[in-house]
PDB file of N, CA and C in Angstrom:
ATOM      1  N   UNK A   1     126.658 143.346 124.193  1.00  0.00           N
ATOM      2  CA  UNK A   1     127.188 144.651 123.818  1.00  0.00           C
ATOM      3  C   UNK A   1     128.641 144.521 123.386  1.00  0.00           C
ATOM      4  N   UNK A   2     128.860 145.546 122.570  1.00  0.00           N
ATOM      5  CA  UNK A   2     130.393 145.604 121.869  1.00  0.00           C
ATOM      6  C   UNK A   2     131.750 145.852 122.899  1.00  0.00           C
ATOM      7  N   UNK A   3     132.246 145.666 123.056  1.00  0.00           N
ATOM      8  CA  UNK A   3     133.952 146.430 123.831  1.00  0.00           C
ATOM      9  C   UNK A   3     134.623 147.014 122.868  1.00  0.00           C
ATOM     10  N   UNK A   4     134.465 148.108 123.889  1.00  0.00           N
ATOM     11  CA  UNK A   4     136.379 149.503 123.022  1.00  0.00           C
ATOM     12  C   UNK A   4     137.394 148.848 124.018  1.00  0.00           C
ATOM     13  N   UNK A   5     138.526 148.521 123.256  1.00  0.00           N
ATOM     14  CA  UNK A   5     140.055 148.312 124.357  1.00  0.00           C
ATOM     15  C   UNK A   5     140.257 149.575 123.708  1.00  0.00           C
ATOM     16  N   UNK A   6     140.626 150.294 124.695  1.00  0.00           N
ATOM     17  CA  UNK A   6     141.297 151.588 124.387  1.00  0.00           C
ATOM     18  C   UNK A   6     143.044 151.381 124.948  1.00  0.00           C
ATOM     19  N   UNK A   7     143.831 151.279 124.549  1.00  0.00           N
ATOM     20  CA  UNK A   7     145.301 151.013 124.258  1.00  0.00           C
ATOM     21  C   UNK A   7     145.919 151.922 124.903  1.00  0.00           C
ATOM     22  N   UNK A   8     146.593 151.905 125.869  1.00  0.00           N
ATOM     23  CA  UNK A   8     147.083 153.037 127.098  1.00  0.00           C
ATOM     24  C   UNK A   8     148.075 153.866 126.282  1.00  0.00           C
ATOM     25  N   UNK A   9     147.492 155.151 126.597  1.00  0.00           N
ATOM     26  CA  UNK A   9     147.762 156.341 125.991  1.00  0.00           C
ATOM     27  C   UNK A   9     148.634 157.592 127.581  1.00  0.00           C
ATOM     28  N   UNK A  10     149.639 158.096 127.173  1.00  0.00           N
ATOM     29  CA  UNK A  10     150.376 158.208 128.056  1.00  0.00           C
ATOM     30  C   UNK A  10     149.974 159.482 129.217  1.00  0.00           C
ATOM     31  N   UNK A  11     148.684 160.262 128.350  1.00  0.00           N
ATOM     32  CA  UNK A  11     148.353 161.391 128.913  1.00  0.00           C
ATOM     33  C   UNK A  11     146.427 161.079 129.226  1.00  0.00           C
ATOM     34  N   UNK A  12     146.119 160.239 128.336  1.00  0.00           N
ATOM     35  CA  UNK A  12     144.342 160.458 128.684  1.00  0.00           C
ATOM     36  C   UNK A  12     143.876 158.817 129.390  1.00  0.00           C
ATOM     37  N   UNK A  13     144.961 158.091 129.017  1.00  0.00           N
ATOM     38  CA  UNK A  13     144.398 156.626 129.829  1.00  0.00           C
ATOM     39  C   UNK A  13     145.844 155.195 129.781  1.00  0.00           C
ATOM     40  N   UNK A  14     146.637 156.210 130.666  1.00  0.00           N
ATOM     41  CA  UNK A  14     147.749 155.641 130.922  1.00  0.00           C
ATOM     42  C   UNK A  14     148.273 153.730 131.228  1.00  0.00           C
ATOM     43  N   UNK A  15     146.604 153.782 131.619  1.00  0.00           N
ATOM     44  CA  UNK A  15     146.938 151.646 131.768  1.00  0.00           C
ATOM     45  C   UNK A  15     146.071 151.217 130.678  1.00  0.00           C
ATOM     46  N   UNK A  16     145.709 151.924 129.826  1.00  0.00           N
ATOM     47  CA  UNK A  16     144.968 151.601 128.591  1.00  0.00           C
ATOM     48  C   UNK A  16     143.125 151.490 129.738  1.00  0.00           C
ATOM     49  N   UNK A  17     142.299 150.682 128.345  1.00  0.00           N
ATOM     50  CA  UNK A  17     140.869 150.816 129.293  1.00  0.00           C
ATOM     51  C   UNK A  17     140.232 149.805 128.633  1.00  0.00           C
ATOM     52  N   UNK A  18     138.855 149.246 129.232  1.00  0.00           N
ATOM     53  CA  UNK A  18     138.461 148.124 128.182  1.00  0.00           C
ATOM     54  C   UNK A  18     136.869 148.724 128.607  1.00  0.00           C
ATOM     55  N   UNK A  19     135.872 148.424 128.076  1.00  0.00           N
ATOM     56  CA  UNK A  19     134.506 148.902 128.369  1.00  0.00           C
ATOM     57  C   UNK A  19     133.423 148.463 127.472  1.00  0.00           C
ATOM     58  N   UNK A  20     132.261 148.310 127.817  1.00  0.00           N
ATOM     59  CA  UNK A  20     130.709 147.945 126.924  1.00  0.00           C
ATOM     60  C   UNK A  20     130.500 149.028 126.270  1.00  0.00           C
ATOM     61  N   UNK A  21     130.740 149.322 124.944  1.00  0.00           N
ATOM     62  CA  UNK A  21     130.371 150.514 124.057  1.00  0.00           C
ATOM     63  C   UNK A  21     128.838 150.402 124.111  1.00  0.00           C
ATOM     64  N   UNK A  22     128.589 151.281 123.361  1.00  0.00           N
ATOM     65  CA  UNK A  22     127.235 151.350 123.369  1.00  0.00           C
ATOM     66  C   UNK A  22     126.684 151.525 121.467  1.00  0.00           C
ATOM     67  N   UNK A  23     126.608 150.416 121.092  1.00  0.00           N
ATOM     68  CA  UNK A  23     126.187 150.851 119.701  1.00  0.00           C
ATOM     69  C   UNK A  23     125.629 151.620 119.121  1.00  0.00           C
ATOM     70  N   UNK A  24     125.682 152.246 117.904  1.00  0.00           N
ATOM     71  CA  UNK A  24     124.802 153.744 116.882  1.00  0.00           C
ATOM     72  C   UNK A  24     125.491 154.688 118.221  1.00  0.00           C
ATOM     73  N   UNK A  25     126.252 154.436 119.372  1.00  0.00           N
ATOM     74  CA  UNK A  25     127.057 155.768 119.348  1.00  0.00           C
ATOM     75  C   UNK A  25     128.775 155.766 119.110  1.00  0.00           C
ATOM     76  N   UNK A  26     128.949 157.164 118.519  1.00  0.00           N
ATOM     77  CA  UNK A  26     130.398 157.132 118.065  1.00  0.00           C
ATOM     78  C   UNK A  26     131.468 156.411 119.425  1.00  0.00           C
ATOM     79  N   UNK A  27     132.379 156.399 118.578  1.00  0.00           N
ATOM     80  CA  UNK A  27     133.468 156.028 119.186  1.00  0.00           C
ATOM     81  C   UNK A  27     133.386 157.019 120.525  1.00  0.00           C
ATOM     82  N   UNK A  28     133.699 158.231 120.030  1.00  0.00           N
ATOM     83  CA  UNK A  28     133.919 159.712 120.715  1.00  0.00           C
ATOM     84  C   UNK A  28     133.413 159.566 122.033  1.00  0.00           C
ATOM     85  N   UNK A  29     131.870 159.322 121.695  1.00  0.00           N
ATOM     86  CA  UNK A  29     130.633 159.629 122.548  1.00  0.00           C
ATOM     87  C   UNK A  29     131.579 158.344 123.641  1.00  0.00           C
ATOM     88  N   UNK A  30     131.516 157.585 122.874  1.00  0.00           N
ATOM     89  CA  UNK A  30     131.757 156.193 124.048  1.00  0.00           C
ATOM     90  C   UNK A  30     133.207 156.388 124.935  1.00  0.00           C
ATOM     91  N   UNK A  31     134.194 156.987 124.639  1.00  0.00           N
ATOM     92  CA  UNK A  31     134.774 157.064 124.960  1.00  0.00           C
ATOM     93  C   UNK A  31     134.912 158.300 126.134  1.00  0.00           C
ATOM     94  N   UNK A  32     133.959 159.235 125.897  1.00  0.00           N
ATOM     95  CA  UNK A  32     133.488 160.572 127.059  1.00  0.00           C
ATOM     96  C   UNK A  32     133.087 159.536 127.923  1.00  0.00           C
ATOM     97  N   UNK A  33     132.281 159.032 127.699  1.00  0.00           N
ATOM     98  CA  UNK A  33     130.977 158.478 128.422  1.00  0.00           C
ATOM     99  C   UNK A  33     131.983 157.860 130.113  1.00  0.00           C
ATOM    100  N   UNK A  34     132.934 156.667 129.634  1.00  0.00           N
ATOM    101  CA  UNK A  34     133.426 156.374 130.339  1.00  0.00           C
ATOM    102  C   UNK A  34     135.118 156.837 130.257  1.00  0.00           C
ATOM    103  N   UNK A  35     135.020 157.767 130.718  1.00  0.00           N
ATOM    104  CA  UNK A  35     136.048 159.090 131.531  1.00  0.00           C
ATOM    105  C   UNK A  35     137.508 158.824 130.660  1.00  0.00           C
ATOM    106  N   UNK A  36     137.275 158.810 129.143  1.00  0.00           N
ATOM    107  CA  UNK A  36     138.650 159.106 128.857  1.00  0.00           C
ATOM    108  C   UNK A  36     138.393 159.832 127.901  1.00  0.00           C
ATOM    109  N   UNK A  37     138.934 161.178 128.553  1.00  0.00           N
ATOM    110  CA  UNK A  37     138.670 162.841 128.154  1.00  0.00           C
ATOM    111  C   UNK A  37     139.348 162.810 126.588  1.00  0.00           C
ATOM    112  N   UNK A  38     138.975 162.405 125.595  1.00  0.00           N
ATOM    113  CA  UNK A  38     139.306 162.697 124.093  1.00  0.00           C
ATOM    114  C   UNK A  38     139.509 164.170 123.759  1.00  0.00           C
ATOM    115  N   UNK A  39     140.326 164.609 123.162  1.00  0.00           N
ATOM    116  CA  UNK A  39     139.961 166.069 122.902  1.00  0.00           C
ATOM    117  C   UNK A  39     138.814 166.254 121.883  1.00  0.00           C
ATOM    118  N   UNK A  40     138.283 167.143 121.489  1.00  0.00           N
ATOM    119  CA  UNK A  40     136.804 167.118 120.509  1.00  0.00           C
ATOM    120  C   UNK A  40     136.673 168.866 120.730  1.00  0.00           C
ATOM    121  N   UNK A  41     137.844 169.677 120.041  1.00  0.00           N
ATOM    122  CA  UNK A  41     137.750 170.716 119.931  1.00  0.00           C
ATOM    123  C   UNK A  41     136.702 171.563 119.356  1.00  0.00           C
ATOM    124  N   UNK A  42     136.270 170.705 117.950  1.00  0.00           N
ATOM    125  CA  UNK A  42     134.931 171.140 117.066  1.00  0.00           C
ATOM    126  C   UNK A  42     133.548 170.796 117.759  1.00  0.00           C
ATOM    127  N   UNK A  43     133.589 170.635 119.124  1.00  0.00           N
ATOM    128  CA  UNK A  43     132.232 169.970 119.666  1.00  0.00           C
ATOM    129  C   UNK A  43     131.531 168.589 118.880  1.00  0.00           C
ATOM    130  N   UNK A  44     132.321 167.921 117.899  1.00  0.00           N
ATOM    131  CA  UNK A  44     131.934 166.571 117.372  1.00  0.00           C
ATOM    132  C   UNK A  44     131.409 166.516 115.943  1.00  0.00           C
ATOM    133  N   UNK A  45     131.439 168.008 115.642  1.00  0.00           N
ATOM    134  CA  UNK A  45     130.835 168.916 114.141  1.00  0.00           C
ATOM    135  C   UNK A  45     131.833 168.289 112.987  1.00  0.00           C
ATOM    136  N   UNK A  46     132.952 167.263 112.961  1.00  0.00           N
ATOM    137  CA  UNK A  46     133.697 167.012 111.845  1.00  0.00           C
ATOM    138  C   UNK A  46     134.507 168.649 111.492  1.00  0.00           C
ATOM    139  N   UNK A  47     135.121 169.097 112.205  1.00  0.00           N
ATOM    140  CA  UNK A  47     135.494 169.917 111.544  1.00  0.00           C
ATOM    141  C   UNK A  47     137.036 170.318 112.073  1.00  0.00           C
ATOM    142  N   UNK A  48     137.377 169.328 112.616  1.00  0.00           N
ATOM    143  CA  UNK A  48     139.090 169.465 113.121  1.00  0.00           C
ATOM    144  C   UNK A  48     139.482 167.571 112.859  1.00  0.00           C
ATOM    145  N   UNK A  49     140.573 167.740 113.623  1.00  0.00           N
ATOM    146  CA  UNK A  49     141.317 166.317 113.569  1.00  0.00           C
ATOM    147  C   UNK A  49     141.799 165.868 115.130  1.00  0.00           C
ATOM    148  N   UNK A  50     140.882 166.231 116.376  1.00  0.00           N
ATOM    149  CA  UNK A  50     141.613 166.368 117.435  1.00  0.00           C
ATOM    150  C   UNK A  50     140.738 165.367 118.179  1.00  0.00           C
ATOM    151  N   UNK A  51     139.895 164.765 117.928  1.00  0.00           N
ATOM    152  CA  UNK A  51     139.129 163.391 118.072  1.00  0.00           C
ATOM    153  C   UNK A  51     140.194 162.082 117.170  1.00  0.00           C
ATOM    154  N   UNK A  52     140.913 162.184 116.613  1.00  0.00           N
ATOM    155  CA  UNK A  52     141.770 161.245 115.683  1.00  0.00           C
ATOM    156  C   UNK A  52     142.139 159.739 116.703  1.00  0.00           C
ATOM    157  N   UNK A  53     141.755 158.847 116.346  1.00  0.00           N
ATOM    158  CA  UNK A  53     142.355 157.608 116.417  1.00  0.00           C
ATOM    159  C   UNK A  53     142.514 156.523 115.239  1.00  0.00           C
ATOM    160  N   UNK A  54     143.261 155.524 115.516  1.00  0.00           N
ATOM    161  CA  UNK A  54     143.880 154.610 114.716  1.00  0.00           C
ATOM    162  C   UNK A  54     142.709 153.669 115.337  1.00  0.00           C
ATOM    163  N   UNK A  55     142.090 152.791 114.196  1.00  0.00           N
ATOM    164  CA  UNK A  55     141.164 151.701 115.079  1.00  0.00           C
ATOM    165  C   UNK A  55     141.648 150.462 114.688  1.00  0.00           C
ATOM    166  N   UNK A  56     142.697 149.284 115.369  1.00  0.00           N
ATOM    167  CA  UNK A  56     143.287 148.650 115.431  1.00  0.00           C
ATOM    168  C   UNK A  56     143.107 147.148 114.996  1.00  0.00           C
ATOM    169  N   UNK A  57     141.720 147.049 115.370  1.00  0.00           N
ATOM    170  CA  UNK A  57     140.890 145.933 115.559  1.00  0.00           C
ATOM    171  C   UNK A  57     139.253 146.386 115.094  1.00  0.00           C
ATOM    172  N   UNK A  58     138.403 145.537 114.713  1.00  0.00           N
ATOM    173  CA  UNK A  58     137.203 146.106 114.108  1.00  0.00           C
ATOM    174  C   UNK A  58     136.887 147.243 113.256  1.00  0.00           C
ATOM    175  N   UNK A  59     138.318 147.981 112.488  1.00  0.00           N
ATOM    176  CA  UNK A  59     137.758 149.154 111.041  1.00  0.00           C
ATOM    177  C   UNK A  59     136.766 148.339 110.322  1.00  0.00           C
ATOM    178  N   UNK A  60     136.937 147.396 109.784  1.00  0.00           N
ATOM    179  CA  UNK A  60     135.210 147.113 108.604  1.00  0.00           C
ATOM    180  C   UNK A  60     134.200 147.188 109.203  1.00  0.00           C
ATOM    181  N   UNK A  61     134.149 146.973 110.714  1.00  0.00           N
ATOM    182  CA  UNK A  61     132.371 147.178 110.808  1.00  0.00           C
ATOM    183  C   UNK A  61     132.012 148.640 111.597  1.00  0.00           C
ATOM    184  N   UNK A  62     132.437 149.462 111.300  1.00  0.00           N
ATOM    185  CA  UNK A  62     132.773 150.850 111.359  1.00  0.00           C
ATOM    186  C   UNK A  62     131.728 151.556 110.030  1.00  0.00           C
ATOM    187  N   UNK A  63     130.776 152.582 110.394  1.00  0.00           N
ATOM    188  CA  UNK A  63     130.165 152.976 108.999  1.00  0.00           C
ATOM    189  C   UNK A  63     131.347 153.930 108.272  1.00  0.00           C
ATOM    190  N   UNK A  64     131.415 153.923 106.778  1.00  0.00           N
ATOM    191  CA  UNK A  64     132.073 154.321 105.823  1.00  0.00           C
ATOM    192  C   UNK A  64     132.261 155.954 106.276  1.00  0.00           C
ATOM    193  N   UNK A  65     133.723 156.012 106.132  1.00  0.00           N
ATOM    194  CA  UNK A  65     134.258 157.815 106.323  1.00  0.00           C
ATOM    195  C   UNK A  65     133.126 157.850 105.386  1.00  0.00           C
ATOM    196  N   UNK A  66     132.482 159.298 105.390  1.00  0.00           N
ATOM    197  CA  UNK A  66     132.418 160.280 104.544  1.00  0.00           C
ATOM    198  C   UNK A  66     133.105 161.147 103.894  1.00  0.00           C
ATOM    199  N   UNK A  67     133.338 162.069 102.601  1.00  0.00           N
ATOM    200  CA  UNK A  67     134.645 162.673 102.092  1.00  0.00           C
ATOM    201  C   UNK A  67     135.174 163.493 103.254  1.00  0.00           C
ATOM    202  N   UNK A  68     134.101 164.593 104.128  1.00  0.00           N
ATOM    203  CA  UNK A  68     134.840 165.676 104.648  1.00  0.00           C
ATOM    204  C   UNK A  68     135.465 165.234 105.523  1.00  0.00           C
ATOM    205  N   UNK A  69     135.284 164.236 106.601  1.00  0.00           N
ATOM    206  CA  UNK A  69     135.933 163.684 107.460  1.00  0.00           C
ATOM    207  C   UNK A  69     137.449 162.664 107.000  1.00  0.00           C
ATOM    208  N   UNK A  70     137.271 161.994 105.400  1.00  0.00           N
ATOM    209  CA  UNK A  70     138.502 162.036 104.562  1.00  0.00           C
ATOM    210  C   UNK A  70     139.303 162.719 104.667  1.00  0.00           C
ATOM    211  N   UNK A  71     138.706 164.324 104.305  1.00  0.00           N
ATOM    212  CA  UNK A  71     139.796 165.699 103.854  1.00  0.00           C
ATOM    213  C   UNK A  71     140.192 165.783 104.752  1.00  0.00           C
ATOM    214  N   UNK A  72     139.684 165.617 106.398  1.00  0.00           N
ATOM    215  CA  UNK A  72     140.638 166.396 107.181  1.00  0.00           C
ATOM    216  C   UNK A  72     141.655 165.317 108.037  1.00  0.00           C
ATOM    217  N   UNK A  73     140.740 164.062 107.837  1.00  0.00           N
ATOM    218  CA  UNK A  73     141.943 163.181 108.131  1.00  0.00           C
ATOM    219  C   UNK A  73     143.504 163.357 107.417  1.00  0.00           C
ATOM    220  N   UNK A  74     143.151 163.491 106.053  1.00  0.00           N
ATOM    221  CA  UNK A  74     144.661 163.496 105.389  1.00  0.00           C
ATOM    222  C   UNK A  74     145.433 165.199 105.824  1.00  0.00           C
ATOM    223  N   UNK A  75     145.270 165.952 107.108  1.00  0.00           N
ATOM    224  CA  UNK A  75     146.112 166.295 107.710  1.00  0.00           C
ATOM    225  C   UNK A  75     146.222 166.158 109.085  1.00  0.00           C
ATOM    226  N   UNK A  76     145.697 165.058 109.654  1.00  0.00           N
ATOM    227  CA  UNK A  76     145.690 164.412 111.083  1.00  0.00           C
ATOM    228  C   UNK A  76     147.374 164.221 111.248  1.00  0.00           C
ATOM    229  N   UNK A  77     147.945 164.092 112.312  1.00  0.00           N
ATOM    230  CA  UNK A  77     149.399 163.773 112.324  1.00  0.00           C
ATOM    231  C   UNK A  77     149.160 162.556 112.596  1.00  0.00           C
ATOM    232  N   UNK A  78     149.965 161.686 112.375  1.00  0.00           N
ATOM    233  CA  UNK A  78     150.261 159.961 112.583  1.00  0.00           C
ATOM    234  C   UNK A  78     148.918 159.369 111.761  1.00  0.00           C
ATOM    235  N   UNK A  79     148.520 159.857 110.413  1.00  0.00           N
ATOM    236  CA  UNK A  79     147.501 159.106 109.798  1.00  0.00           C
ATOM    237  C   UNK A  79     148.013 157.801 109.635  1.00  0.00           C
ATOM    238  N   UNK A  80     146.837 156.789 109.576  1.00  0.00           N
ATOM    239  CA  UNK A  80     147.173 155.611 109.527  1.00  0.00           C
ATOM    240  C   UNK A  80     146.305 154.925 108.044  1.00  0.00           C
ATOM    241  N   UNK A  81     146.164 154.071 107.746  1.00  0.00           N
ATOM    242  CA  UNK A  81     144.776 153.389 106.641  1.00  0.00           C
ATOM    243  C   UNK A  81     143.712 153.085 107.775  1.00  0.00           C
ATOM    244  N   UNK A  82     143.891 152.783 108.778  1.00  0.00           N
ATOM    245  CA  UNK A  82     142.611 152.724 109.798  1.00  0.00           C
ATOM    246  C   UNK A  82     142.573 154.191 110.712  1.00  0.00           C
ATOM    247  N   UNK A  83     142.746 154.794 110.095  1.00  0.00           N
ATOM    248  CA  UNK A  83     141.979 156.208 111.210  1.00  0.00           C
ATOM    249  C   UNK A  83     140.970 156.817 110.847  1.00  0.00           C
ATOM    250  N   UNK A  84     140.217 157.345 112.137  1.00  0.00           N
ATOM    251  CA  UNK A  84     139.418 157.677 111.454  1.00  0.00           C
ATOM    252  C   UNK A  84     139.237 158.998 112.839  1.00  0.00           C
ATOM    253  N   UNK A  85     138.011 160.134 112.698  1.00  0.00           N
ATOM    254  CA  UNK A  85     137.799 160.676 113.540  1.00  0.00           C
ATOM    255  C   UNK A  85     136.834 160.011 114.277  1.00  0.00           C
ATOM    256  N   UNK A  86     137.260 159.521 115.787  1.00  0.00           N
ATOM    257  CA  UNK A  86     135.981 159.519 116.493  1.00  0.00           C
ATOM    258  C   UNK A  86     134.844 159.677 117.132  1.00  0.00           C
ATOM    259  N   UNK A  87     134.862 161.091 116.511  1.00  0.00           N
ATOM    260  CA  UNK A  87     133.274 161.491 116.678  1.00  0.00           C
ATOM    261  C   UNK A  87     132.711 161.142 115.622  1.00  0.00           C
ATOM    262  N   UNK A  88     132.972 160.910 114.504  1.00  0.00           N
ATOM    263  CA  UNK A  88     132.491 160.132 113.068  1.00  0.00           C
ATOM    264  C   UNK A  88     132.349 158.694 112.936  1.00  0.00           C
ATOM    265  N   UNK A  89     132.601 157.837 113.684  1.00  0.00           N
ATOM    266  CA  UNK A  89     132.689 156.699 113.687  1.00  0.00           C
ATOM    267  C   UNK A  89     131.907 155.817 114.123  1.00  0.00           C
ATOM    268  N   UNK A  90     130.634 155.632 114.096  1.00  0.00           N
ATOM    269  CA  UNK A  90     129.991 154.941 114.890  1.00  0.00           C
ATOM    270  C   UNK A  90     129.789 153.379 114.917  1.00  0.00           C
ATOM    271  N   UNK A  91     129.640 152.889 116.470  1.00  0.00           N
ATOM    272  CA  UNK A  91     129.928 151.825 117.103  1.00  0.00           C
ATOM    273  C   UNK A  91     128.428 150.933 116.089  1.00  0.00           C
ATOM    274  N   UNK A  92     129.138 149.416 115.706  1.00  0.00           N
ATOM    275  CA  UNK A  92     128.135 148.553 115.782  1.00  0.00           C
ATOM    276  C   UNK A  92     127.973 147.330 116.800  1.00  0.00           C
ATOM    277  N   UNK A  93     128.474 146.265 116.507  1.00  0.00           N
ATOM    278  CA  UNK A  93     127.597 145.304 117.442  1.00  0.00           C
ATOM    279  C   UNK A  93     129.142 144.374 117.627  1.00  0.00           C
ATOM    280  N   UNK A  94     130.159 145.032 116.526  1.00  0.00           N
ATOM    281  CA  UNK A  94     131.865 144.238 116.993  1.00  0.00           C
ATOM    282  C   UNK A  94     132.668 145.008 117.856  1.00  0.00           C
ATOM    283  N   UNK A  95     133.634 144.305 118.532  1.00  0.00           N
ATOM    284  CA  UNK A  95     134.399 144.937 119.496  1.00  0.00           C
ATOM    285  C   UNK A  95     135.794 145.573 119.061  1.00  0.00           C
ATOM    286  N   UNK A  96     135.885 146.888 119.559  1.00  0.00           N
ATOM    287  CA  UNK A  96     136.918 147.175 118.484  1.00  0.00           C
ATOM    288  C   UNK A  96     138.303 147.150 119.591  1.00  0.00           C
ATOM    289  N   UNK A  97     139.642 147.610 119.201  1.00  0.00           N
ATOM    290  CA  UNK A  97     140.690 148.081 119.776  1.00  0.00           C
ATOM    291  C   UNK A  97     141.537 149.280 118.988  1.00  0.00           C
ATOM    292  N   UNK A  98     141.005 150.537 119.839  1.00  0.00           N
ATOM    293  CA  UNK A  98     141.447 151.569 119.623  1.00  0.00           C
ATOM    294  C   UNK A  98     142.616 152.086 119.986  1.00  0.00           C
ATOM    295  N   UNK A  99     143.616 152.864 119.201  1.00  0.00           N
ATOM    296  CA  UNK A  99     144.599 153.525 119.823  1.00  0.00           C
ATOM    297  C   UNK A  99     144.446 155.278 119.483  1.00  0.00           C
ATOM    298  N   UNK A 100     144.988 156.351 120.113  1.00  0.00           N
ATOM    299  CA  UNK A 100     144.645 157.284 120.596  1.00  0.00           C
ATOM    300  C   UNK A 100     146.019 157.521 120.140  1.00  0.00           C
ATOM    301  N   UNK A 101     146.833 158.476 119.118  1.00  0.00           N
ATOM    302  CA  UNK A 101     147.864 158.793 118.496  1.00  0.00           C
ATOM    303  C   UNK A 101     148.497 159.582 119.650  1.00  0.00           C
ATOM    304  N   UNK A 102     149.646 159.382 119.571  1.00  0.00           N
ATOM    305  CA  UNK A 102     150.937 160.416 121.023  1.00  0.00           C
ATOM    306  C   UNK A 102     150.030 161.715 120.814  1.00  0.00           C
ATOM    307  N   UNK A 103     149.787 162.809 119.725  1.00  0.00           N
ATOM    308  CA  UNK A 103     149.698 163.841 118.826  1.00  0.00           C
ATOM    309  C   UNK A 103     148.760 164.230 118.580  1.00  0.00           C
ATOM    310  N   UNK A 104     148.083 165.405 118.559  1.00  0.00           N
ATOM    311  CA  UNK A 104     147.127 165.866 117.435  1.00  0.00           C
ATOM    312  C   UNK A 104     147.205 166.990 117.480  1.00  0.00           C
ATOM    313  N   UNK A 105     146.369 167.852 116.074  1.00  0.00           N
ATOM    314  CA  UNK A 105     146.623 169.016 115.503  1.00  0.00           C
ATOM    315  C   UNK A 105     145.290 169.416 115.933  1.00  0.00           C
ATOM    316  N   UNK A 106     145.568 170.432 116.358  1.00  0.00           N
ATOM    317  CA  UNK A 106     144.340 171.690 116.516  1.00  0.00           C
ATOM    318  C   UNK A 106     144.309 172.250 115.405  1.00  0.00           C
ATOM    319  N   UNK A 107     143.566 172.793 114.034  1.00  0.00           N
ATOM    320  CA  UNK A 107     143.796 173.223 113.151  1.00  0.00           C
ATOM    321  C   UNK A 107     143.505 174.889 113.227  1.00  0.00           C
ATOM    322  N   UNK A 108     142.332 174.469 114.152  1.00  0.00           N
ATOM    323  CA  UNK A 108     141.536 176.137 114.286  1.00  0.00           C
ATOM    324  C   UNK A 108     142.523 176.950 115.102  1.00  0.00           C
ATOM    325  N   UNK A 109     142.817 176.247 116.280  1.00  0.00           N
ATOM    326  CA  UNK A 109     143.493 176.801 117.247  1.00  0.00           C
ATOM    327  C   UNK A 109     145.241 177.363 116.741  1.00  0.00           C
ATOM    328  N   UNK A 110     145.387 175.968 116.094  1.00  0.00           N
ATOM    329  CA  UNK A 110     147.109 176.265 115.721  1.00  0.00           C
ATOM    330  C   UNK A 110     147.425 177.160 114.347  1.00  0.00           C
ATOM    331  N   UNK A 111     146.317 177.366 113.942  1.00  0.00           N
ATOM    332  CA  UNK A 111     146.537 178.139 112.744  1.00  0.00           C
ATOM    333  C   UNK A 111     146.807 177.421 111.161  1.00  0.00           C
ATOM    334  N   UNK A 112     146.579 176.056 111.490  1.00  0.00           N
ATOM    335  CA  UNK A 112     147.018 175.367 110.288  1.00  0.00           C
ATOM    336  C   UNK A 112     145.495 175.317 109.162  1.00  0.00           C
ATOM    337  N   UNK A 113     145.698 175.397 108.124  1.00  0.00           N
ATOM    338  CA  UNK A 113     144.599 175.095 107.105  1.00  0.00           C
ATOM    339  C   UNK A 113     144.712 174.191 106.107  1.00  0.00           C
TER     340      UNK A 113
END
């Protein structure tokens, strides 16, 4: 099985985390699964930017953004060339190392469009 290093994040997984993903599921999913509370305001529907990470290690074997998850990346705060949303992202059979941005935008909530 694959490993997420999840990269210690100062509010959801402060000594960072390492774990057996579970392949064909998202990042997102994998990252609920074992207790580091992601925000996922849109319920995982692609339709905010509050699932946002930078994937550090393993982006090519990552399946291809789709456009809408594109569009709303390019108003994610701290976009990177490897971000992506992780509820969109699903795990294959490489181990990745994720980071989890200081930041994110609620779009629905904060009023931004």
């Amino acid at each position: 099985m694959p490993q997420i290093i999840v990269l210690p994040h100062e509010e959801l997984c402060p000594e960072g985390a390492a774990f057996e993903a579970k392949p064909g599921m998202s990042i997102c999913d994998n990252m609920l699964e074992h207790h580091i509370d992601i925000d996922h305001a849109c319920e995982k529907a692609c339709a905010c930017t509050t699932c946002h990470v930078v994937v550090r290690e393993g982006y090519q074997s990552l399946n291809a953004p789709e456009e809408k998850e594109e569009d709303l990346l390019d108003k994610a705060w701290g976009l990177e060339p490897t971000s992506r949303l992780s509820c969109q992202a699903i795990v294959d059979t490489t181990d990745l190392v994720v980071e989890i941005p200081k930041y994110s935008i609620n779009m629905a909530k904060e009023g931004h469009r």
